[in-house]
PDB file of N, CA and C in Angstrom:
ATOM      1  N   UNK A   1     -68.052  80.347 132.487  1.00  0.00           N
ATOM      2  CA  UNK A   1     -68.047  81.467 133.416  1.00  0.00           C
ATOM      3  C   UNK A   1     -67.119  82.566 132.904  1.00  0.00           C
ATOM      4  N   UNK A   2     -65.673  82.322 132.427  1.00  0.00           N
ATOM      5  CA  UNK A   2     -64.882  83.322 132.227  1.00  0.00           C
ATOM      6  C   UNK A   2     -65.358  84.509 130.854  1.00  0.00           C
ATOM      7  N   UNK A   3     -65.918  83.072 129.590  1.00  0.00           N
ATOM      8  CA  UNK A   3     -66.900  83.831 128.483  1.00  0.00           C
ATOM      9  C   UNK A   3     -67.696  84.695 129.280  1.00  0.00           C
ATOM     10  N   UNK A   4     -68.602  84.734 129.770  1.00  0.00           N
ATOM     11  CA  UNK A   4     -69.727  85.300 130.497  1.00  0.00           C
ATOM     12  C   UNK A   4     -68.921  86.723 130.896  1.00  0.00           C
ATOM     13  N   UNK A   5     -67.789  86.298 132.024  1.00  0.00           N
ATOM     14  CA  UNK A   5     -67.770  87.466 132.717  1.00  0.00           C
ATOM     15  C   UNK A   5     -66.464  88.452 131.241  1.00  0.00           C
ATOM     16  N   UNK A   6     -66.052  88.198 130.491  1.00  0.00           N
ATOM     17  CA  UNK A   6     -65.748  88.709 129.549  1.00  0.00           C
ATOM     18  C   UNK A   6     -66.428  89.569 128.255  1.00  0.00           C
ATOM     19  N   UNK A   7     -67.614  88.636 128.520  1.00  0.00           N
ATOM     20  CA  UNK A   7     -68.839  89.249 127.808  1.00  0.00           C
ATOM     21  C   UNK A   7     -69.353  90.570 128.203  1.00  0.00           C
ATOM     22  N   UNK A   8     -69.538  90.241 129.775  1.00  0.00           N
ATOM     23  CA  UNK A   8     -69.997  91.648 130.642  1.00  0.00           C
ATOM     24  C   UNK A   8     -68.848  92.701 130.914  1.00  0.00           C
ATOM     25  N   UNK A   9     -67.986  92.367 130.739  1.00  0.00           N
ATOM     26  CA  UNK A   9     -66.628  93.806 130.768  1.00  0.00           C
ATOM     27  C   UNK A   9     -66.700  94.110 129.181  1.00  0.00           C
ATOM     28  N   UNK A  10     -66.769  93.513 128.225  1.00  0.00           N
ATOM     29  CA  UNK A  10     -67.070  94.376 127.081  1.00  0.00           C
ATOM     30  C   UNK A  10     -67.623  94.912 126.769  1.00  0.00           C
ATOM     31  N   UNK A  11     -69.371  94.643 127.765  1.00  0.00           N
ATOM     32  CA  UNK A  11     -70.574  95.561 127.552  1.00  0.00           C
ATOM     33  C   UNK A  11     -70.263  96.781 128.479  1.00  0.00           C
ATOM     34  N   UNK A  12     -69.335  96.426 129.891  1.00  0.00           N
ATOM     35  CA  UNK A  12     -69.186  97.345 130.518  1.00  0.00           C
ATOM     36  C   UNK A  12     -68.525  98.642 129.550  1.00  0.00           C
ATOM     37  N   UNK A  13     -67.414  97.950 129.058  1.00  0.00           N
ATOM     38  CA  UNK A  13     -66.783  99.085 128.232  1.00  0.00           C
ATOM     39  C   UNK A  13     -67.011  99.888 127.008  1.00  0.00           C
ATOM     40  N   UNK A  14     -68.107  99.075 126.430  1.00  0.00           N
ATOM     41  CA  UNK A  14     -68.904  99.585 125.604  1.00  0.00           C
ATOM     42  C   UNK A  14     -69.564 100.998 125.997  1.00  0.00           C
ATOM     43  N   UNK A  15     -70.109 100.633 127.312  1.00  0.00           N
ATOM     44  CA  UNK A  15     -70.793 101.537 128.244  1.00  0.00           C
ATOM     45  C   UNK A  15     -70.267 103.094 128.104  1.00  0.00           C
ATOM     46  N   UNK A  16     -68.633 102.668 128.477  1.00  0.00           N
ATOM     47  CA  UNK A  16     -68.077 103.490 129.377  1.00  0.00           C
ATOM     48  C   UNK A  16     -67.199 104.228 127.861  1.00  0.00           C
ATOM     49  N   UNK A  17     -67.589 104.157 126.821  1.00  0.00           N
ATOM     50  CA  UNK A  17     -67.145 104.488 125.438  1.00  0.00           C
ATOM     51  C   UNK A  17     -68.037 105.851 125.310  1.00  0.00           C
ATOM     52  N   UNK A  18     -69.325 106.500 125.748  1.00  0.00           N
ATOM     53  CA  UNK A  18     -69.662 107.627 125.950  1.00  0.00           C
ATOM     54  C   UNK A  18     -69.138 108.530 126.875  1.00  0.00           C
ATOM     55  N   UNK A  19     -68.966 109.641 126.528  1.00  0.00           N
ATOM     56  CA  UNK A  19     -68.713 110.786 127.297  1.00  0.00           C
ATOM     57  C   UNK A  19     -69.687 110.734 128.679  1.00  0.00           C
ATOM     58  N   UNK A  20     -70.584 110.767 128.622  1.00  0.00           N
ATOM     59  CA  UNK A  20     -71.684 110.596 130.032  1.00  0.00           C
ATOM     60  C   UNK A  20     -71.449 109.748 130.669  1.00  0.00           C
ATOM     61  N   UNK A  21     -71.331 108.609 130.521  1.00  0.00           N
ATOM     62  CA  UNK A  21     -70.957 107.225 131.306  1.00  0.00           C
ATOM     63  C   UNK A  21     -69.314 106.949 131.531  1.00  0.00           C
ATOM     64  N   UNK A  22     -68.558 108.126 131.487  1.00  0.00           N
ATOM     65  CA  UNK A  22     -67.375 108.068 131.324  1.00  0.00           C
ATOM     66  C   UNK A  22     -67.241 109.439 132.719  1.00  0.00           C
ATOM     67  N   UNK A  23     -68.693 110.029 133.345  1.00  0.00           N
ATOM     68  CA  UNK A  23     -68.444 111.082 134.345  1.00  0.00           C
ATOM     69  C   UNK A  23     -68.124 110.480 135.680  1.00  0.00           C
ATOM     70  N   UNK A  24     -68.615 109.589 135.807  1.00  0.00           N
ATOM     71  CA  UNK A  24     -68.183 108.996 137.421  1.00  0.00           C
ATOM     72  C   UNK A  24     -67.054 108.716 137.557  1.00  0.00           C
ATOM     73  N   UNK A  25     -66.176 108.359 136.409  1.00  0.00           N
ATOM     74  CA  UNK A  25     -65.088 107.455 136.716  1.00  0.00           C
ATOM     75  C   UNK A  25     -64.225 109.365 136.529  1.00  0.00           C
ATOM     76  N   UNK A  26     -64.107 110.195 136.361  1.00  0.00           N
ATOM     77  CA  UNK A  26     -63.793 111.617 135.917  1.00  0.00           C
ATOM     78  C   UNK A  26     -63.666 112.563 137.311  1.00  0.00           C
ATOM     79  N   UNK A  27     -64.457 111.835 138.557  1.00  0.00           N
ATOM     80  CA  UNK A  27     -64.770 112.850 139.462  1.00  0.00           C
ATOM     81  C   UNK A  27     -65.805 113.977 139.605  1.00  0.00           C
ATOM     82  N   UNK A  28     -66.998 113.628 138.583  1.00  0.00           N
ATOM     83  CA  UNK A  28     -67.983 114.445 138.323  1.00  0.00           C
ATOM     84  C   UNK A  28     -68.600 113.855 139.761  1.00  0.00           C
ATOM     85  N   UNK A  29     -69.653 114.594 140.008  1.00  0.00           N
ATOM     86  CA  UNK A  29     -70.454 114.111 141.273  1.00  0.00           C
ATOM     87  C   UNK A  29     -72.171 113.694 140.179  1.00  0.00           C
ATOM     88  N   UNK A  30     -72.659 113.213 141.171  1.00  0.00           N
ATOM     89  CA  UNK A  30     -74.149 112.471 140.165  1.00  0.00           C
ATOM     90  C   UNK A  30     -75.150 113.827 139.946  1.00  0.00           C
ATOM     91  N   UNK A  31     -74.789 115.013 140.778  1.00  0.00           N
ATOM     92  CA  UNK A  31     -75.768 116.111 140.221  1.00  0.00           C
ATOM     93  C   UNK A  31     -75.225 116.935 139.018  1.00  0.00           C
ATOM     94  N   UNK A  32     -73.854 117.010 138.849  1.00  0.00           N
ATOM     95  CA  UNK A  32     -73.016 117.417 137.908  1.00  0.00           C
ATOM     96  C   UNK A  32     -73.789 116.335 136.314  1.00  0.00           C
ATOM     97  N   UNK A  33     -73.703 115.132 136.940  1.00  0.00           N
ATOM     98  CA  UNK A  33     -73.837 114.355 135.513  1.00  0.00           C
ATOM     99  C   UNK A  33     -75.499 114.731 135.314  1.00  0.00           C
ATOM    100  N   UNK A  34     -76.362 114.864 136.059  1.00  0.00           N
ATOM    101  CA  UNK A  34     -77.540 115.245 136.154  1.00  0.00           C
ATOM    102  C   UNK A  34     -78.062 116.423 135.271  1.00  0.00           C
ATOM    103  N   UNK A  35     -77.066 117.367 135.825  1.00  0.00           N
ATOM    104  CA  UNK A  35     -77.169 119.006 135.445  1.00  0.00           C
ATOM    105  C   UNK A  35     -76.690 118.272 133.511  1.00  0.00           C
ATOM    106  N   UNK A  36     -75.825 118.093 133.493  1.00  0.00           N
ATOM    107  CA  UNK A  36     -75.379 117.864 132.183  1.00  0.00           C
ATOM    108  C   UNK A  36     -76.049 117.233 130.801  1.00  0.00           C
ATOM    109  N   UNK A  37     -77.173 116.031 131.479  1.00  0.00           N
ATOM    110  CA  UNK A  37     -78.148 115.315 130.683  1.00  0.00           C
ATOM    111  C   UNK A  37     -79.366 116.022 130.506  1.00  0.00           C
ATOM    112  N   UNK A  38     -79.383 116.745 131.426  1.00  0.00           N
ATOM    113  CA  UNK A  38     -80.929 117.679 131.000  1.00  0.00           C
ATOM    114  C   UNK A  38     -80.177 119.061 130.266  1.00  0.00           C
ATOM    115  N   UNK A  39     -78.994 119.406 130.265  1.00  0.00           N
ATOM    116  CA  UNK A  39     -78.534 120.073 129.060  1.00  0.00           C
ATOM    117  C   UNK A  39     -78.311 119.650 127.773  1.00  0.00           C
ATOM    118  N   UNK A  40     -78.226 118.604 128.386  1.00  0.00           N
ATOM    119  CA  UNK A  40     -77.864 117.597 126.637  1.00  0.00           C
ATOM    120  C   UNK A  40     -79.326 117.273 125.990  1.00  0.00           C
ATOM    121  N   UNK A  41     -80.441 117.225 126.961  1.00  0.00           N
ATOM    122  CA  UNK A  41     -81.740 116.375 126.607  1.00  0.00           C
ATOM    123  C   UNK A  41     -81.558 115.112 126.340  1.00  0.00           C
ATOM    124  N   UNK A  42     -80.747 114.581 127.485  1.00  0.00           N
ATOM    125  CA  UNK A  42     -80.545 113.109 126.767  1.00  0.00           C
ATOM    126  C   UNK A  42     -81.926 112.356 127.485  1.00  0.00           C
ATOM    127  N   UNK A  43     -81.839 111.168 126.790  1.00  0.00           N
ATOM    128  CA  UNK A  43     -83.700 110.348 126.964  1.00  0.00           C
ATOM    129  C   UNK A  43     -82.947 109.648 128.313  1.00  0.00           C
ATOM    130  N   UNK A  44     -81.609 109.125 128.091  1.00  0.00           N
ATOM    131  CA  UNK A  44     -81.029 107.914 129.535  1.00  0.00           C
ATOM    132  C   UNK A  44     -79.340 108.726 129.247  1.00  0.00           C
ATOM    133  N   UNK A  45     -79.309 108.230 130.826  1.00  0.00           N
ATOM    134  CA  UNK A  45     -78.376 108.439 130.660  1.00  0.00           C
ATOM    135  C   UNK A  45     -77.364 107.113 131.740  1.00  0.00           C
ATOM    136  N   UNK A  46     -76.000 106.368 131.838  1.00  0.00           N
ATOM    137  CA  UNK A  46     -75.326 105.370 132.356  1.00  0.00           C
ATOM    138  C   UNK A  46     -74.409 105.892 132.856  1.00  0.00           C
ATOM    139  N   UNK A  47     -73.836 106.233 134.092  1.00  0.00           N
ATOM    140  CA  UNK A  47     -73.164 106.188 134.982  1.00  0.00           C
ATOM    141  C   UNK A  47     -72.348 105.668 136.236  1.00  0.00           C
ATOM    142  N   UNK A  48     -70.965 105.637 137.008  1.00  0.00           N
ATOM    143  CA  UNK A  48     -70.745 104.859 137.509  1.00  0.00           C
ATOM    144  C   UNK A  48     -70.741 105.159 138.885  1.00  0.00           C
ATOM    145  N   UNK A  49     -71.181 104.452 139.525  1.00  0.00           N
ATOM    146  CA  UNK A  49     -71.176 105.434 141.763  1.00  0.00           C
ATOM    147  C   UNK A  49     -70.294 104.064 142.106  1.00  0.00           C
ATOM    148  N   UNK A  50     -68.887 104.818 142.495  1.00  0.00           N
ATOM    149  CA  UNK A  50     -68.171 104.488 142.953  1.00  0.00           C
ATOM    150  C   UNK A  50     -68.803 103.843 145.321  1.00  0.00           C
ATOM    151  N   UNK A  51     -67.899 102.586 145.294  1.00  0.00           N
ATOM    152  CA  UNK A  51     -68.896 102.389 146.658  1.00  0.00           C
ATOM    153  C   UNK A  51     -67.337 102.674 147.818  1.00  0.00           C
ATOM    154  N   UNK A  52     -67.853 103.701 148.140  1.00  0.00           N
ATOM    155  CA  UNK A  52     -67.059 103.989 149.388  1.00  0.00           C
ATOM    156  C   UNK A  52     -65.860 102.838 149.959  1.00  0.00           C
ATOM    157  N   UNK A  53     -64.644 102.901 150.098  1.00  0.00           N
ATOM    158  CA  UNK A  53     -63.854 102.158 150.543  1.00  0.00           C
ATOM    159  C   UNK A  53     -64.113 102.027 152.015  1.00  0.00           C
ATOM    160  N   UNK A  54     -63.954 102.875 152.589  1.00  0.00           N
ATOM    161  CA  UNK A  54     -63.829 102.703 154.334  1.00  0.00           C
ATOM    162  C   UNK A  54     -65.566 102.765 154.863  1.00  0.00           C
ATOM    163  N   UNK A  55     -66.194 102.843 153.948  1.00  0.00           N
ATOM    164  CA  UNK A  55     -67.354 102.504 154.767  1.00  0.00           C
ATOM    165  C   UNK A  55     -68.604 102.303 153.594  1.00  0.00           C
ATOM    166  N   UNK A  56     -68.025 100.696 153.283  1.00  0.00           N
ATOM    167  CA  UNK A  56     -68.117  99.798 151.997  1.00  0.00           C
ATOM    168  C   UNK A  56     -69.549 100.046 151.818  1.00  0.00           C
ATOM    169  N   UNK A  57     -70.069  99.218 152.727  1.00  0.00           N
ATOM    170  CA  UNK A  57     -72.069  98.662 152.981  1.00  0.00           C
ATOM    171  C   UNK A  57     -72.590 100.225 152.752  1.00  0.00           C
ATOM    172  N   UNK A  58     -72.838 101.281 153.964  1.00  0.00           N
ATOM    173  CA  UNK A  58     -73.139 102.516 154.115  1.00  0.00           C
ATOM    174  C   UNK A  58     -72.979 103.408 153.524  1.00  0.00           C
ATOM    175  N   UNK A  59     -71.532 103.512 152.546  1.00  0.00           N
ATOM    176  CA  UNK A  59     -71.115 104.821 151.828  1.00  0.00           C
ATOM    177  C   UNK A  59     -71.508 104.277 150.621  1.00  0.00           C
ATOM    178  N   UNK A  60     -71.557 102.785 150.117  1.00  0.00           N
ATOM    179  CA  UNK A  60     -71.963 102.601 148.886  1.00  0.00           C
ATOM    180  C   UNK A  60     -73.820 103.051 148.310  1.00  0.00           C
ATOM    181  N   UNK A  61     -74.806 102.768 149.934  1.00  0.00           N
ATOM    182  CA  UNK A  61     -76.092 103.136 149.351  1.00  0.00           C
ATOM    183  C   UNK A  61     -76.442 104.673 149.845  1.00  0.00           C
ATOM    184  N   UNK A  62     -75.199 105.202 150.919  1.00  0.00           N
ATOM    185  CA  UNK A  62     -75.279 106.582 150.305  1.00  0.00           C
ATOM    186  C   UNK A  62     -75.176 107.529 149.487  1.00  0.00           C
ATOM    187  N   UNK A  63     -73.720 106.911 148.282  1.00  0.00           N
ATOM    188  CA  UNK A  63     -73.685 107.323 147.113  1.00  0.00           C
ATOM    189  C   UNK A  63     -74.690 106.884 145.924  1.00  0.00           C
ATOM    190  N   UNK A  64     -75.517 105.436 146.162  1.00  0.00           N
ATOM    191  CA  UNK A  64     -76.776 105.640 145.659  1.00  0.00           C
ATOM    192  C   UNK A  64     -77.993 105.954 145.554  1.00  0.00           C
ATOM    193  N   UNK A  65     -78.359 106.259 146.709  1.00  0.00           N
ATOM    194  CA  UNK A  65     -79.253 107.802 147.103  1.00  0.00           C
ATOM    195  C   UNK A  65     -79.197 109.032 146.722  1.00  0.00           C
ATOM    196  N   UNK A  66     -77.727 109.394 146.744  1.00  0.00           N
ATOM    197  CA  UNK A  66     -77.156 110.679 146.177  1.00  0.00           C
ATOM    198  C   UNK A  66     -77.747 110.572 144.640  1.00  0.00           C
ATOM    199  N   UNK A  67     -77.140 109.796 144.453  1.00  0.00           N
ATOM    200  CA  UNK A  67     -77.397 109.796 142.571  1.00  0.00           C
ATOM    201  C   UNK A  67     -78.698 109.516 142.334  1.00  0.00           C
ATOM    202  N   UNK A  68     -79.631 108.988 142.737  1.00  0.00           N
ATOM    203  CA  UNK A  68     -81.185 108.837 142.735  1.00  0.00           C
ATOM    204  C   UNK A  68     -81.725 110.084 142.981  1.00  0.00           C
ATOM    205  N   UNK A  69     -81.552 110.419 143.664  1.00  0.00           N
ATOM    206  CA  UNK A  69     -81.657 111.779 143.918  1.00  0.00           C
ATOM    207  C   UNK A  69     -81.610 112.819 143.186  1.00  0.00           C
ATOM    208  N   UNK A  70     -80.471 113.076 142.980  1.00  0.00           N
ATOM    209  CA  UNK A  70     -79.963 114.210 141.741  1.00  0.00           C
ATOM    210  C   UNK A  70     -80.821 113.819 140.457  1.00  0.00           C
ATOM    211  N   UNK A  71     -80.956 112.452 140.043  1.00  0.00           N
ATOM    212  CA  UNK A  71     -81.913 112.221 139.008  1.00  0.00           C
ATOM    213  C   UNK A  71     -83.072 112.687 139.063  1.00  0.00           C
ATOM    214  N   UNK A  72     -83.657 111.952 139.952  1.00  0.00           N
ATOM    215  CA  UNK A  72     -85.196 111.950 140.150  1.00  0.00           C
ATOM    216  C   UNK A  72     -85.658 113.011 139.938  1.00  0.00           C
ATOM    217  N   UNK A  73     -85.222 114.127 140.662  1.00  0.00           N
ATOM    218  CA  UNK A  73     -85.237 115.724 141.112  1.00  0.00           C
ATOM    219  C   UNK A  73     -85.678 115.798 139.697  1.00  0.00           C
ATOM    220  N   UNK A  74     -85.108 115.483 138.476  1.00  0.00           N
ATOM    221  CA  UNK A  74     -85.149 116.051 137.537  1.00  0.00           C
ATOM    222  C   UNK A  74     -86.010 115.327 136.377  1.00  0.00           C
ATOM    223  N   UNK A  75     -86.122 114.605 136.536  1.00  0.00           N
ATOM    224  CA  UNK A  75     -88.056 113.530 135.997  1.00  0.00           C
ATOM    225  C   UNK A  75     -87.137 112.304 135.659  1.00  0.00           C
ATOM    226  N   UNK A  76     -85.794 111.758 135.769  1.00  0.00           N
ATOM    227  CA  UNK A  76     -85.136 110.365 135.529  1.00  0.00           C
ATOM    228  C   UNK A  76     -85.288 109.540 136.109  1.00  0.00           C
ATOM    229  N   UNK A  77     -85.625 108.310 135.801  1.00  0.00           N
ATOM    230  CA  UNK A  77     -86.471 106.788 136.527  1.00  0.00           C
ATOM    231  C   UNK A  77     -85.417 106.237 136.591  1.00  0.00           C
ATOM    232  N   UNK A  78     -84.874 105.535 137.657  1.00  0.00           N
ATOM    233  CA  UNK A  78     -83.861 104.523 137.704  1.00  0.00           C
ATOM    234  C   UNK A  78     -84.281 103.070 136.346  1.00  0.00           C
ATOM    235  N   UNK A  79     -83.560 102.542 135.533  1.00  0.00           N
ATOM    236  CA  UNK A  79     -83.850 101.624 135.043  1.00  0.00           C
ATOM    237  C   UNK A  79     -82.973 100.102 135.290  1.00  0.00           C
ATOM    238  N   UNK A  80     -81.635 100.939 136.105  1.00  0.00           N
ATOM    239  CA  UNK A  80     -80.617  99.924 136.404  1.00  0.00           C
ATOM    240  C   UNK A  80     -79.610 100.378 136.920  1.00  0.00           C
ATOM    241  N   UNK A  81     -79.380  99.116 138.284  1.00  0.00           N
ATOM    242  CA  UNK A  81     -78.552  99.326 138.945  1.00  0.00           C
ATOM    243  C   UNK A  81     -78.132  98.023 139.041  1.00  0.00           C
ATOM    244  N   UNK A  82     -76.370  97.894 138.852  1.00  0.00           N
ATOM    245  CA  UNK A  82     -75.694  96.517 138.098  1.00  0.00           C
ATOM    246  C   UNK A  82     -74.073  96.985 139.244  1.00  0.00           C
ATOM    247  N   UNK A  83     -74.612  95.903 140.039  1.00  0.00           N
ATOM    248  CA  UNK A  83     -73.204  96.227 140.644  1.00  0.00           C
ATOM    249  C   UNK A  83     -71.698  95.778 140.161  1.00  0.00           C
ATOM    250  N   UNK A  84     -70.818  95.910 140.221  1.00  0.00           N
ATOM    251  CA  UNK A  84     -69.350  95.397 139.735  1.00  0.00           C
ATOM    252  C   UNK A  84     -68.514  95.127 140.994  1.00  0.00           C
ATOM    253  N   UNK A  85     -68.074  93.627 141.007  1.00  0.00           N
ATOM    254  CA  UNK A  85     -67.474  93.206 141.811  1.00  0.00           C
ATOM    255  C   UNK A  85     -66.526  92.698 141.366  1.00  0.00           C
ATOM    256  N   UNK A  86     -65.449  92.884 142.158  1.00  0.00           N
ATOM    257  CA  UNK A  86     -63.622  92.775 141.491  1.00  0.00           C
ATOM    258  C   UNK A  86     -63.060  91.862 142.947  1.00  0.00           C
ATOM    259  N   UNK A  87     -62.441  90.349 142.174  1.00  0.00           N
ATOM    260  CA  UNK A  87     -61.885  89.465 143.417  1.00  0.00           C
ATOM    261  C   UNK A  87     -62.912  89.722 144.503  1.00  0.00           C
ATOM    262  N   UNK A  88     -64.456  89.518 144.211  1.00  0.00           N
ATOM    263  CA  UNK A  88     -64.749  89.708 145.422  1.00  0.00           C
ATOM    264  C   UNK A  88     -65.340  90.838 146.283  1.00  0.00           C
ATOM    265  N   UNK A  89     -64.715  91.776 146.159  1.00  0.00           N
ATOM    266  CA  UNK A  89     -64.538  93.037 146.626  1.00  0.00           C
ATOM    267  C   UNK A  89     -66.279  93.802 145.763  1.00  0.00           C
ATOM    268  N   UNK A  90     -66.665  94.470 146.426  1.00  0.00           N
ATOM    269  CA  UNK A  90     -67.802  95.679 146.020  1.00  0.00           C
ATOM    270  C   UNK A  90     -66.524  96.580 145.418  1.00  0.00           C
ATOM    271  N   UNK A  91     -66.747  97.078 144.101  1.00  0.00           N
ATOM    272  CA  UNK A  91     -66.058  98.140 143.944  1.00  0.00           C
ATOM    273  C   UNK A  91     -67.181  99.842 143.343  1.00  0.00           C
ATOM    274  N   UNK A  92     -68.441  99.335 142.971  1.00  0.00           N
ATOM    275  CA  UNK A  92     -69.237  99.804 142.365  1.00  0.00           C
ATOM    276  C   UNK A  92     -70.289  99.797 141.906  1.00  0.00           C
ATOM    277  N   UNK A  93     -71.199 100.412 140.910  1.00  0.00           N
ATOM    278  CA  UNK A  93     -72.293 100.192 140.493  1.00  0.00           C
ATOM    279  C   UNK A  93     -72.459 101.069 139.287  1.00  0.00           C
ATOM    280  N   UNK A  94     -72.848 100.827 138.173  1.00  0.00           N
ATOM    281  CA  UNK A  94     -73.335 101.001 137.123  1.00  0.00           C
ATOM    282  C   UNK A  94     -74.887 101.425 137.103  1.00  0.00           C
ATOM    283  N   UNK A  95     -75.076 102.241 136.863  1.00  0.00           N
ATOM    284  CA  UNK A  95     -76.663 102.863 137.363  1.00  0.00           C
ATOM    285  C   UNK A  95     -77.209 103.796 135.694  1.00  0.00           C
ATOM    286  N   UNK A  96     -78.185 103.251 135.206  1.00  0.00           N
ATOM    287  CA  UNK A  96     -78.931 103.870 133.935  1.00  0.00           C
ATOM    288  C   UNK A  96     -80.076 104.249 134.670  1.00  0.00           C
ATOM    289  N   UNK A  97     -80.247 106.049 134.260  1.00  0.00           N
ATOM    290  CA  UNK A  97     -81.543 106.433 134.529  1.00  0.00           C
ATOM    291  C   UNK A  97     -82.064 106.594 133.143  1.00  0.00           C
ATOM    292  N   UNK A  98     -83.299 106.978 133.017  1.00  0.00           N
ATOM    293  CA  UNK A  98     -84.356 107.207 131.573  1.00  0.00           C
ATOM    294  C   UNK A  98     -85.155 107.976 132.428  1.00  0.00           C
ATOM    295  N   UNK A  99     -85.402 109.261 131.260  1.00  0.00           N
ATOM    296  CA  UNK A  99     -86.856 109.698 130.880  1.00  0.00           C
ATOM    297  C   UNK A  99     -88.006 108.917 130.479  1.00  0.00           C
ATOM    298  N   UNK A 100     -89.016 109.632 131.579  1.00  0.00           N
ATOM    299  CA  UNK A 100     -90.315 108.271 130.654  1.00  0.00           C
ATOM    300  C   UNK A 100     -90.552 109.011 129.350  1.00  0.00           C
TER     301      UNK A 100
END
């Protein structure tokens, strides 16, 4: 188990080793990172939506709506959504959109 979940924080950080996938954790909002990938022409792009503290359940799939959103708008397919849980706790989600 500990291999495993060591495995997946290195891929996380692998992740989070691009500038783009490095906007959520920055305070960018998901239309900001949006606006930015269709300037870049990127094909995908990996990002992180932080899940609401005080209103864990609700603010977390409102901030993933938000970010579905801001994508979609712009022709990006969700390909993954990978939540991250710390002691337990919801702290987040890891979300890759793609161009078809």
């Amino acid at each position: 188990m500990h291999r495993r979940l060591s495995a997946a924080l290195l891929c996380t950080l692998a992740v989070l080793a691009t500038p783009v996938a490095q906007a959520g954790l920055f305070d960018k909002n998901p239309d900001q990172v949006a606006q930015e990938a269709v300037a870049k022409n990127l094909r995908a792009v990996t990002l992180w939506v932080e899940a609401s503290w005080g209103f864990r359940n609700q603010g977390a799939a409102n901030n993933l709506s938000r970010a579905h959103q801001s994508f979609t708008t712009r022709g990006y397919n969700v390909v993954s959504v990978e939540p991250y849980i710390e002691n337990g706790d919801l702290q987040g989600f890891f979300v890759t959109y793609q161009k078809p």
